[in-house]
Protein backbone atom coordinates (compact mmCIF):
# COMPACT_ATOMS: atom_id res chain seq x y z
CA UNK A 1 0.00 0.00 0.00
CA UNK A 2 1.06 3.47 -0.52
CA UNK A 3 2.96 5.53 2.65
CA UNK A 4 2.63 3.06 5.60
CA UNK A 5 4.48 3.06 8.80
CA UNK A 6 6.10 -0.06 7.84
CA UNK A 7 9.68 -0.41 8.60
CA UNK A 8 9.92 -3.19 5.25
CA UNK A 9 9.58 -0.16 3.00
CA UNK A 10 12.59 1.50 4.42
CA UNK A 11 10.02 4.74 5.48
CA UNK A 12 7.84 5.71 8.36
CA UNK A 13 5.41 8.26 7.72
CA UNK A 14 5.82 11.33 9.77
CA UNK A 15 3.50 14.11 10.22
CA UNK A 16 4.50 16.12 7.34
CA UNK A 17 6.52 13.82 5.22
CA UNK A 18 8.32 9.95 4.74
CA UNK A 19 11.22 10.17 6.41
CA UNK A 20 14.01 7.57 6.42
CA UNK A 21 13.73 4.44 9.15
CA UNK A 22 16.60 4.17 11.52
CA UNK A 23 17.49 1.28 13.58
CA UNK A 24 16.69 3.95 16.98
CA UNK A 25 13.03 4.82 16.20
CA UNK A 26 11.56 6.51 19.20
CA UNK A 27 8.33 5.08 20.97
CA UNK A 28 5.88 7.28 18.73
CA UNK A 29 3.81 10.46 20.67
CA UNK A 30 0.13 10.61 20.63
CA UNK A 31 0.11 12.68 17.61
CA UNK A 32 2.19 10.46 15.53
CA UNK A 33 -0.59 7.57 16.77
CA UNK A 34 -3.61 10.31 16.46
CA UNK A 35 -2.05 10.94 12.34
CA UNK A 36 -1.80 7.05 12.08
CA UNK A 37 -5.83 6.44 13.43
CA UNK A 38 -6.91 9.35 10.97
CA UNK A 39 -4.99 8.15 7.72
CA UNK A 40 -5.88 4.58 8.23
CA UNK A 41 -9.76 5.91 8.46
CA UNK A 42 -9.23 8.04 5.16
CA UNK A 43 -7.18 5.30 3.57
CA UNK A 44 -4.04 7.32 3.21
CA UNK A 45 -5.62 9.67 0.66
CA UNK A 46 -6.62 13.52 1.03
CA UNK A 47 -10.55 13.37 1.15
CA UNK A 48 -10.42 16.36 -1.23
CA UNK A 49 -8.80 15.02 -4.25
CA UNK A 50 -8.08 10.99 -3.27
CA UNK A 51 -4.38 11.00 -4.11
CA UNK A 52 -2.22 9.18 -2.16
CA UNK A 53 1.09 11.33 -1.04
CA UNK A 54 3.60 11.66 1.05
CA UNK A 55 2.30 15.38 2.66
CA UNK A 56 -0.86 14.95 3.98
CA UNK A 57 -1.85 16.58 7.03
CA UNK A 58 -4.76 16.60 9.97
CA UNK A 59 -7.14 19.43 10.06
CA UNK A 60 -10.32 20.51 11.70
CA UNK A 61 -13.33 20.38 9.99
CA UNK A 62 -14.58 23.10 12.29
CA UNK A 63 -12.02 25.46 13.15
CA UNK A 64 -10.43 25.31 17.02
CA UNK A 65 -11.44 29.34 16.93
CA UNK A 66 -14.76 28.48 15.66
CA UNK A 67 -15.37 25.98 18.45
CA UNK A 68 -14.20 22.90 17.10
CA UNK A 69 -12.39 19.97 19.08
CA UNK A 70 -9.29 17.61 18.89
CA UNK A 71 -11.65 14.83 18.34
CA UNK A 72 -11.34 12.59 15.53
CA UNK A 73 -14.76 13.21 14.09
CA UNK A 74 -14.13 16.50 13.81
CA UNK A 75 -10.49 16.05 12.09
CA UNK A 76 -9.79 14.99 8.01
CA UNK A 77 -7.20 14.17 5.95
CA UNK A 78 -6.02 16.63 2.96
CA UNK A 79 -2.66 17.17 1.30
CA UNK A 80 -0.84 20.28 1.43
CA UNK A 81 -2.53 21.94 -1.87
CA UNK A 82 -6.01 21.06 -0.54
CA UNK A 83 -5.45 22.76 2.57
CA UNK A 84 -3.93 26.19 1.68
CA UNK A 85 -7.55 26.18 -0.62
CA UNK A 86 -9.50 25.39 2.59
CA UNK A 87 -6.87 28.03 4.57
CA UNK A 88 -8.03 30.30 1.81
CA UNK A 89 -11.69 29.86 1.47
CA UNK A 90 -11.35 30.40 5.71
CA UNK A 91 -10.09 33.34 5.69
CA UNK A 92 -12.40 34.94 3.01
CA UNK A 93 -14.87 33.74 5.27
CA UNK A 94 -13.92 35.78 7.87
């Protein structure tokens, strides 16, 4: 499958990007685990334009200023160009 934390591949996926596996990887933090939970959900794809890539990243549905949570229903899966056009469409919002 595509970008998988699985140390065959010679990668683990990190927040941002694949970075190379070492023989030292640390115990990973809740947010490495929290990114892991969400991109299994979405399949590894954004949820905007279902490609799989290496830069995906969490956001909130609902804004945290707008009242939203850290919860995982309220948190999706898009890749970097999707979410400067969702930063953007935010802020014209506002």
């Amino acid at each position: 499958m595509g970008y998988t934390a699985e140390r065959r591949t010679g990668f683990y996926l990190c927040r941002r990007a694949a970075i190379p596996a070492t023989s030292r990887q640390k115990a990973p933090r809740d947010g490495q685990r929290r990114f892991e939970r969400i991109a299994r959900k979405y399949g590894y794809k954004c949820i905007q334009c279902h490609i799989v890539c290496p830069f995906l990243t969490i956001v909130h549905i609902i804004p945290k200023v707008h009242g939203g949570t850290h919860d995982d229903s309220n948190l999706q899966l898009l890749c970097l160009s999707c979410h400067r056009i969702k930063n953007f469409r935010n802020m014209n919002k506002a």
